[in-house]
Protein backbone atom coordinates (compact mmCIF):
# COMPACT_ATOMS: atom_id res chain seq x y z
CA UNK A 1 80.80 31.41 88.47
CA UNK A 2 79.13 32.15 92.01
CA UNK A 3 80.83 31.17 95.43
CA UNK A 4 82.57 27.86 95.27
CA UNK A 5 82.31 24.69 97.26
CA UNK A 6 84.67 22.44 97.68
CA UNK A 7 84.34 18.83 99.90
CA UNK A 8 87.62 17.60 100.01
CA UNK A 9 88.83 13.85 101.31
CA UNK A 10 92.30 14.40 103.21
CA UNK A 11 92.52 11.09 104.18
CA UNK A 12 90.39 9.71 101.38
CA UNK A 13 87.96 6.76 103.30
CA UNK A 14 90.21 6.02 106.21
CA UNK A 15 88.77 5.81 109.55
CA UNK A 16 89.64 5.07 112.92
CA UNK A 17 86.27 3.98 113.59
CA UNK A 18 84.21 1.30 111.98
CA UNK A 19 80.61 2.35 112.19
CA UNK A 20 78.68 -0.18 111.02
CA UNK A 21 76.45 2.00 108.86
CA UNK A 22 79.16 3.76 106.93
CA UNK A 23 78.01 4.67 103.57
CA UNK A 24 81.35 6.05 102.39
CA UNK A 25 82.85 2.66 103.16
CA UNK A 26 80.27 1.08 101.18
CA UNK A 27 81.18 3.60 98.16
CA UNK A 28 84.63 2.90 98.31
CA UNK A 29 84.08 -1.21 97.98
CA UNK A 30 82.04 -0.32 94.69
CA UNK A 31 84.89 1.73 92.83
CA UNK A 32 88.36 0.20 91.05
CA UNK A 33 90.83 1.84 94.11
CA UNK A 34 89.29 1.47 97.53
CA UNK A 35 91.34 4.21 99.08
CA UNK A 36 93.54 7.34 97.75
CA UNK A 37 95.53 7.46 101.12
CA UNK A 38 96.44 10.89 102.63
CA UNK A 39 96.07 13.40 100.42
CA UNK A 40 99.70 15.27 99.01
CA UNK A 41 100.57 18.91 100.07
CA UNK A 42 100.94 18.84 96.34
CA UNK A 43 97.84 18.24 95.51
CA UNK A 44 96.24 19.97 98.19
CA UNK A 45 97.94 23.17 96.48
CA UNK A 46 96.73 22.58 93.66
CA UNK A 47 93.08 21.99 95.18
CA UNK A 48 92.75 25.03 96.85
CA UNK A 49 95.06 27.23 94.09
CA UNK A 50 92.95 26.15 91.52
CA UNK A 51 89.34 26.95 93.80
CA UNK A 52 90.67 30.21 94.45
CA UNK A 53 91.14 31.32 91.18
CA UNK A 54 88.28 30.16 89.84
CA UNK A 55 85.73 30.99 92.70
CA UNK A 56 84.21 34.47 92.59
CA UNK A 57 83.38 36.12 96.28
CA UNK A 58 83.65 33.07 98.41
CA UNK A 59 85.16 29.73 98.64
CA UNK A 60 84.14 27.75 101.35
CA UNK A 61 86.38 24.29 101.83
CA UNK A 62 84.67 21.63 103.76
CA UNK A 63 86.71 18.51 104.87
CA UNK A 64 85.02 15.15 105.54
CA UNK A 65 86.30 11.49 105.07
CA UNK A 66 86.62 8.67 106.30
CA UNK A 67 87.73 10.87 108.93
CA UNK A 68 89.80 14.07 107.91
CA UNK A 69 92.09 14.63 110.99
CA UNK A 70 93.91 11.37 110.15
CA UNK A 71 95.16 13.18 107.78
CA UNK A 72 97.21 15.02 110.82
CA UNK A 73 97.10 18.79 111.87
CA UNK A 74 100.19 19.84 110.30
CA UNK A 75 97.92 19.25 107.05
CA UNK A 76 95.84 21.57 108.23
CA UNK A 77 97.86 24.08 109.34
CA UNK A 78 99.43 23.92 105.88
CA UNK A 79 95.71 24.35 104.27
CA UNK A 80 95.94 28.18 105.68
CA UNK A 81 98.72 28.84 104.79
CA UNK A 82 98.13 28.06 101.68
CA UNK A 83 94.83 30.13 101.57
CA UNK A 84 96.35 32.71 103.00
CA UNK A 85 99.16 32.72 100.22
CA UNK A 86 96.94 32.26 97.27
CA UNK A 87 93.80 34.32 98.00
CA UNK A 88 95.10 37.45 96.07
CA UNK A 89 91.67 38.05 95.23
CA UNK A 90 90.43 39.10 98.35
CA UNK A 91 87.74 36.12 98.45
CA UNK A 92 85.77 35.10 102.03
CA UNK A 93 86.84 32.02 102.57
CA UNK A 94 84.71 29.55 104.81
CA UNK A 95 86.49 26.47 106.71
CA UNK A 96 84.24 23.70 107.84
CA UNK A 97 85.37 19.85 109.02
CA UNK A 98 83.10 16.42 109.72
CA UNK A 99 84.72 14.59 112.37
CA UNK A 100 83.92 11.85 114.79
CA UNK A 101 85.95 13.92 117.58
CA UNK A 102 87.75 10.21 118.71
CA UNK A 103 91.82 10.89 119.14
CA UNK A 104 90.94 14.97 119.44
CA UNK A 105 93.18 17.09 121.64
CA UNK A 106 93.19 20.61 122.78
CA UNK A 107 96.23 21.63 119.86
CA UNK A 108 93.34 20.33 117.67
CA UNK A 109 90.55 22.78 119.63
CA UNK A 110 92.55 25.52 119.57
CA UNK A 111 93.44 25.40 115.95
CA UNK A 112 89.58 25.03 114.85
CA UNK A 113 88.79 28.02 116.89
CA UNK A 114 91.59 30.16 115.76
CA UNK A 115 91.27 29.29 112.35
CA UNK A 116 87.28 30.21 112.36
CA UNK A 117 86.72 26.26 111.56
CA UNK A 118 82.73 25.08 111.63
CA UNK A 119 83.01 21.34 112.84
CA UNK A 120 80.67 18.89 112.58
CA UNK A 121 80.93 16.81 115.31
CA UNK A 122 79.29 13.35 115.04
CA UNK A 123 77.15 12.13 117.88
CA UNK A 124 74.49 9.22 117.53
CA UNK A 125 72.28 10.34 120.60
CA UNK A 126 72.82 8.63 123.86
CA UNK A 127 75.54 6.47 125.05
CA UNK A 128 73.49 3.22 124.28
CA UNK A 129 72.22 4.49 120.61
CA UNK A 130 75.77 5.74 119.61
CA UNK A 131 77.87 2.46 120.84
CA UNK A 132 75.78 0.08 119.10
CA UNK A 133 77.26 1.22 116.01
CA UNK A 134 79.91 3.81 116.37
CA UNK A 135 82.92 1.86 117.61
CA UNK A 136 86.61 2.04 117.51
CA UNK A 137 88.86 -0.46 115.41
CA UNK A 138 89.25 -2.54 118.38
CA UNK A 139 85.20 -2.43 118.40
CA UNK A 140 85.41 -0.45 121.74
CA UNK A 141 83.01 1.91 122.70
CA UNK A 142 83.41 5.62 121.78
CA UNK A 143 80.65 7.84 123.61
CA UNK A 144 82.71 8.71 126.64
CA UNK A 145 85.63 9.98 124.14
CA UNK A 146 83.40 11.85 121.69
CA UNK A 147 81.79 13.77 124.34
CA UNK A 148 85.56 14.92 125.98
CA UNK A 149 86.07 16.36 122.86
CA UNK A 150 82.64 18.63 123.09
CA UNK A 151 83.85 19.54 126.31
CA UNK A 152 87.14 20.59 124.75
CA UNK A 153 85.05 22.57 122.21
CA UNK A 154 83.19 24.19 124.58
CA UNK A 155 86.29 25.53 126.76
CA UNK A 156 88.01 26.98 123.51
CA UNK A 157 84.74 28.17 122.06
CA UNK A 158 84.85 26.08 119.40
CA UNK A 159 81.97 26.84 116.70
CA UNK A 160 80.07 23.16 116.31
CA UNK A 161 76.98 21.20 115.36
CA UNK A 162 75.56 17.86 116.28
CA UNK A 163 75.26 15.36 113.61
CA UNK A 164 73.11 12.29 114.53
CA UNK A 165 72.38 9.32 111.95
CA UNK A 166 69.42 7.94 112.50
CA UNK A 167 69.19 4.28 112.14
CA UNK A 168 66.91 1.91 113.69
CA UNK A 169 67.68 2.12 117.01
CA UNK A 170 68.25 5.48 117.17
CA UNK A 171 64.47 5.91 116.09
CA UNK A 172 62.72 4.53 118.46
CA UNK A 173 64.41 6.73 121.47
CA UNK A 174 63.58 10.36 120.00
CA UNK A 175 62.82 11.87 123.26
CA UNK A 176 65.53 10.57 125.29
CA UNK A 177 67.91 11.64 122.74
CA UNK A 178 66.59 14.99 122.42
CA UNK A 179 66.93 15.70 126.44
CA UNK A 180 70.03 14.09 126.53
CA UNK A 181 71.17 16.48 123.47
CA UNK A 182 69.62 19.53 125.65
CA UNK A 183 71.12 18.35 129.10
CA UNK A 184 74.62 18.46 127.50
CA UNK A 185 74.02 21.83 126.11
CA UNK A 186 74.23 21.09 122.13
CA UNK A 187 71.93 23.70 120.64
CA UNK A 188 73.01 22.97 117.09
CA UNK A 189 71.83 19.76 115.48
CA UNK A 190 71.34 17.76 112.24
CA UNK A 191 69.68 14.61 111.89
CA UNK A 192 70.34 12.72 108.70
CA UNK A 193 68.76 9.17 107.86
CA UNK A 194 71.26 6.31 107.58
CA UNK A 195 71.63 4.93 104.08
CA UNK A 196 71.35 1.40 103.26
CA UNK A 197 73.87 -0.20 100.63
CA UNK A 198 73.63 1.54 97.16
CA UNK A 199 72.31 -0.51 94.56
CA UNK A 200 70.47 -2.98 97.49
CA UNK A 201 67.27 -3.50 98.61
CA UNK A 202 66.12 -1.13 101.83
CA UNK A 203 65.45 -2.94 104.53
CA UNK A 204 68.33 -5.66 104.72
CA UNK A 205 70.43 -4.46 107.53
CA UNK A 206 70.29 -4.08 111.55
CA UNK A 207 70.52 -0.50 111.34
CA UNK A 208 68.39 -0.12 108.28
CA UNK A 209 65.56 2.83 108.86
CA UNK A 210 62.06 1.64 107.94
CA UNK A 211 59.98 4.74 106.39
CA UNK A 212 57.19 4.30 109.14
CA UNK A 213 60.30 3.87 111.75
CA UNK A 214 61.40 7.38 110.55
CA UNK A 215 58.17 9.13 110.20
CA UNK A 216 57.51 8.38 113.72
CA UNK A 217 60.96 9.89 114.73
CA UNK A 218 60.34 13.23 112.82
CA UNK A 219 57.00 13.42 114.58
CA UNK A 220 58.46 13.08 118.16
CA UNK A 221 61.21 14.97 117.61
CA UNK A 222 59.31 17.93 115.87
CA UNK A 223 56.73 18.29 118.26
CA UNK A 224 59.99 18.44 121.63
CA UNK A 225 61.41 21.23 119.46
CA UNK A 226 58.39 22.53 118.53
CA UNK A 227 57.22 23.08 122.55
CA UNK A 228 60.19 24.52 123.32
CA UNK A 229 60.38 26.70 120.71
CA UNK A 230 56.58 28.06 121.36
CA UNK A 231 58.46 28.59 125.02
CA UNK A 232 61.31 31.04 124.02
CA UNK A 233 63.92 28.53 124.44
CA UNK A 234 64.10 26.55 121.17
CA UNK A 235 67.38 24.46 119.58
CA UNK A 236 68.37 24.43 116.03
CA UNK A 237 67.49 21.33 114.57
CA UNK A 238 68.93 21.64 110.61
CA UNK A 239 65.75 19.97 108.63
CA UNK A 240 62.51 22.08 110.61
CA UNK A 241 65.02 25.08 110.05
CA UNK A 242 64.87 25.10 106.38
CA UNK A 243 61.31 24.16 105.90
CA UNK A 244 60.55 27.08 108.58
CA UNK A 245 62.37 29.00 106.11
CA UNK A 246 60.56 27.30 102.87
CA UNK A 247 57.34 28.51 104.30
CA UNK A 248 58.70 32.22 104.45
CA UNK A 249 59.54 32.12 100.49
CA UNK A 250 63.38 31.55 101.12
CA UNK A 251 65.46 28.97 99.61
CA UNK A 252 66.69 26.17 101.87
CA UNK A 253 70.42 26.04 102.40
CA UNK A 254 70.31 21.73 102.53
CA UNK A 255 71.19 20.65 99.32
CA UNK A 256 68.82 18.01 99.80
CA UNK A 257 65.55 19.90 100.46
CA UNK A 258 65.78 22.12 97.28
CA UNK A 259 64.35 19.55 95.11
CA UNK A 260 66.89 19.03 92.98
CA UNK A 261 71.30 18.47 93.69
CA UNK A 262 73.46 21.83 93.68
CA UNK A 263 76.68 22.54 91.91
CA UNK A 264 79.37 20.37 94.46
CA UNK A 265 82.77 19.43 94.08
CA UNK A 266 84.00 16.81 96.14
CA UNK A 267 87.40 15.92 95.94
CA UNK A 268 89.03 12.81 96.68
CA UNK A 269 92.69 12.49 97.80
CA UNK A 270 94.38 11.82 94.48
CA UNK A 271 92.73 15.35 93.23
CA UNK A 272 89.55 13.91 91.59
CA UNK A 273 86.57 15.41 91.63
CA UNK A 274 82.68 14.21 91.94
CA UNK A 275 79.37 15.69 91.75
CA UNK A 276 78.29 14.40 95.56
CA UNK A 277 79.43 12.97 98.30
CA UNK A 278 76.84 9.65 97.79
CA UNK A 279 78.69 9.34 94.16
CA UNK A 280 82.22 9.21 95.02
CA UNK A 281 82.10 6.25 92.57
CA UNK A 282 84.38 6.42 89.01
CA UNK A 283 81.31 6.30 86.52
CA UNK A 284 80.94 9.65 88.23
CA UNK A 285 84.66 11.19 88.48
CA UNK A 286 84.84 14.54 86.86
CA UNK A 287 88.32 15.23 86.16
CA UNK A 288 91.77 15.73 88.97
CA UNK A 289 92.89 18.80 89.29
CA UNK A 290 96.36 18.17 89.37
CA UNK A 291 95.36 18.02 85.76
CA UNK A 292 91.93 19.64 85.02
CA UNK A 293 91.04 23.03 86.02
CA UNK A 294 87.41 23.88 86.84
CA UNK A 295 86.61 24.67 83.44
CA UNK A 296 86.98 20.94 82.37
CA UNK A 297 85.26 19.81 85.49
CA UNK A 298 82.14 21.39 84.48
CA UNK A 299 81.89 20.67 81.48
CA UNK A 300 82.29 17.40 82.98
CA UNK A 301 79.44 18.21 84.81
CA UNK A 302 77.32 19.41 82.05
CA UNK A 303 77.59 16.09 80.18
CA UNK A 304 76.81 14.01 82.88
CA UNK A 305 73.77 15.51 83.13
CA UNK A 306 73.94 15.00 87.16
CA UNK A 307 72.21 17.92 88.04
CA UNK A 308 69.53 17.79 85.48
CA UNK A 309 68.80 13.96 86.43
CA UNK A 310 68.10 14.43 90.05
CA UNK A 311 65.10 16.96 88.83
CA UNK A 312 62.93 14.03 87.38
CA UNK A 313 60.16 12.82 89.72
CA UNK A 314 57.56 10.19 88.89
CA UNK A 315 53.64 11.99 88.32
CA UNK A 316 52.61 10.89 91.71
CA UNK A 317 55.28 12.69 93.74
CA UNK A 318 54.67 15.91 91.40
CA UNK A 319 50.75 15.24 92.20
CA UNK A 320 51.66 15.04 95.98
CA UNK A 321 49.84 18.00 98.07
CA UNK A 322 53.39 18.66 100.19
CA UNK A 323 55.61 18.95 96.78
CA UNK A 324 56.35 22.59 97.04
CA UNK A 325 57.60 22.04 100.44
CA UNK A 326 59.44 18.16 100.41
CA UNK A 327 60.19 18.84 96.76
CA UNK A 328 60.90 14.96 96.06
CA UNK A 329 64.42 15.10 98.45
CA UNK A 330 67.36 14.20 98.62
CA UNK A 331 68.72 12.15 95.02
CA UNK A 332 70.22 9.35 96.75
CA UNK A 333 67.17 8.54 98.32
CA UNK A 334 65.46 8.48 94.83
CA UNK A 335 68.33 5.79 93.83
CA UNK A 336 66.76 2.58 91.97
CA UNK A 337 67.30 -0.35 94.01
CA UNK A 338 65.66 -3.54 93.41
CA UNK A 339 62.22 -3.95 93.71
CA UNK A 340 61.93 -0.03 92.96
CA UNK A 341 61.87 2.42 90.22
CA UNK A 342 63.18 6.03 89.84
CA UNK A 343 62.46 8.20 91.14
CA UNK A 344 60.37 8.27 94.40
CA UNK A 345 61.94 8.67 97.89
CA UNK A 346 62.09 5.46 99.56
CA UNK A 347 61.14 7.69 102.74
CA UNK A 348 57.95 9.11 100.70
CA UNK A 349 55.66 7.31 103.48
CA UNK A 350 57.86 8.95 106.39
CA UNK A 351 57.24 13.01 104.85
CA UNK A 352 53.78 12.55 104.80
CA UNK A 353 52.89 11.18 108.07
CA UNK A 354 55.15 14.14 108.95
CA UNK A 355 53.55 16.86 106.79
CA UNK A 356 50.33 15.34 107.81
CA UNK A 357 51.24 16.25 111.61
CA UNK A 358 53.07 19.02 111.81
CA UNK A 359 52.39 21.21 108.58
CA UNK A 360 50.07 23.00 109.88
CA UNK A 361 51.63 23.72 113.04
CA UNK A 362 54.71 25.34 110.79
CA UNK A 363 52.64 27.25 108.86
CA UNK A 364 51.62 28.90 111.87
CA UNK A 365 55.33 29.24 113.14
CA UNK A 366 56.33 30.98 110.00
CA UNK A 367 52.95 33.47 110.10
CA UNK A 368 54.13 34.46 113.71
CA UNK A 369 57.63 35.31 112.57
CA UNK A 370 56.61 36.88 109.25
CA UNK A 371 54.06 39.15 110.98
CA UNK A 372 56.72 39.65 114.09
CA UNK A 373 59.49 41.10 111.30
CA UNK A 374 56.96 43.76 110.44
């Protein structure tokens, strides 16, 4: 078995927020129990116990929800301890949490940065574009709070990325969003496209991303990061990472740029497991491992035949001239919906306006690097 993975749910899908766009919300109407609640020290134990046993050279425990800290910091605490305790193997364990940073204090700063934690701090751009859709339960505005907690990061040296969804609005403000993300000194950042309802029609919503409404976005944004990299003083930005790195023969670390889904366990709060995070849905459960160990769970695995399904393309994406590098993406995005058929990416139109732009420019990005490594 090679280095585990493990995406566990602490507080299952609760959230103090109510973002409009939520996609885990939207999985959790579509299953037989909405919610799991908090997750049992119990369980947790038996979680990470079982992960560490079966895991060979690294474990790395991500925690997402809903939104994790409800689950409370003692949880948390608890979590090490428990590593600690159990790892009589010697592994390298990795600690990693999602959060929306609303209710965040500086017990909770100082444990992430004692603890080694990589958080994930969600941020929809600029005060306007993350408000519109990012409120509170009282539908109050969360900006203003989200970025104290940055600020909090910042003073305990907090490790931390940007996540930005990008939804409709969001996409038509790619430069403002981009200086507003360098003025406040973020130099790590990830922008995913929002997900319409699974097993809908695209389209439908306010927030819904049209494919030429995202292509344009990509563009924009790649060719800011792409100046300012050409200048010496370039940001991360997740996605032109990896295909940097695609273009210099390495594998991408985003599970959905490799072209088809990697081994994940994602654990819900009663101790079931499920291939992904956009299949948190019981035709997909796996086993519990208050019950199962990880031996069951993948065989699980095998006869679901998850993995091997997200590797089937329709002829015309195979025939596609930017294949080797977009590789079909991300599965869920390849989900039938009416009015489509499996499997092309509903954002097919969006890749190649932006491998028609800015291919060429990455190609010569990744010839300057390979030749400077010489």
């Amino acid at each position: 078995m090679p280095p585990l993975h493990l995406l566990i749910k602490p507080a299952s899908g609760l959230c103090n927020l109510r973002c409009k766009y939520c996609f885990y919300y939207d999985e959790t109407q579509k299953r037989e129990q909405a919610s799991y609640g908090v997750m049992s020290l119990e369980t947790l134990e038996n979680v990470i116990g079982k992960a560490l046993a079966y895991a060979q050279g690294s474990c790395t425990i991500a925690y997402q929800g809903g939104e994790p800290t409800l689950a409370g910091l003692d949880f948390f605490e608890e979590s090490i301890r428990i590593q600690n305790r159990l790892n009589t193997r010697g592994l390298r364990i990795e600690n990693a949490i999602q959060t929306n940073g609303v209710g965040l204090d500086e017990n909770w700063a100082r444990f992430f940065a004692q603890n080694h934690f990589l958080v994930g701090l969600s941020v929809d751009g600029t005060q306007q574009t993350h408000d519109c859709y990012r409120v509170d339960a009282q539908g109050k505005d969360t900006y203003a709070r989200v970025l104290r907690t940055a600020r909090l990061f910042d003073k305990y040296q907090v490790q931390y990325n940007i996540l930005t969804v990008v939804h409709a609005q969001i996409a038509r403000h790619a430069q403002a969003i981009y200086r507003q993300f360098r003025k406040l000194g973020f130099s790590y950042l990830q922008f995913i496209p929002c997900l319409d309802p699974l097993g809908e029609k695209t389209g439908g919503q306010a927030y819904s991303l049209t494919p030429q409404a995202f292509g344009n976005f990509l563009i924009q944004l790649f060719d800011l990061w792409y100046r300012d990299v050409c200048a010496g003083n370039g940001v991360s930005i997740r996605t032109f990472d990896n295909y940097i790195a695609m273009l210099l023969g390495q594998r991408p670390e985003s599970c959905g740029m490799s072209g088809i889904c990697g081994v994940q366990n994602v654990v819900e709060a009663d101790g079931s497991v499920y291939p992904c995070d956009f299949y948190v849905l019981d035709a997909y459960r796996l086993g519990n491992l208050n019950q199962d160990g990880f031996e069951t769970i993948e065989q699980n695995r095998r006869a679901l035949r998850f993995i091997e399904s997200s590797a089937e393309f329709d002829e015309k994406c195979r025939a596609c001239r930017y294949f080797p590098i977009c590789r079909g993406g991300c599965r869920r995005l390849r989900e039938p919906a009416p009015g489509y058929e499996l499997p092309m990416n509903i954002y097919c139109a969006s890749y190649q306006m932006f491998f028609d732009h800015a291919l060429a420019p990455m190609q010569a990005l990744a010839a300057s690097l390979r030749s400077g490594a010489r």
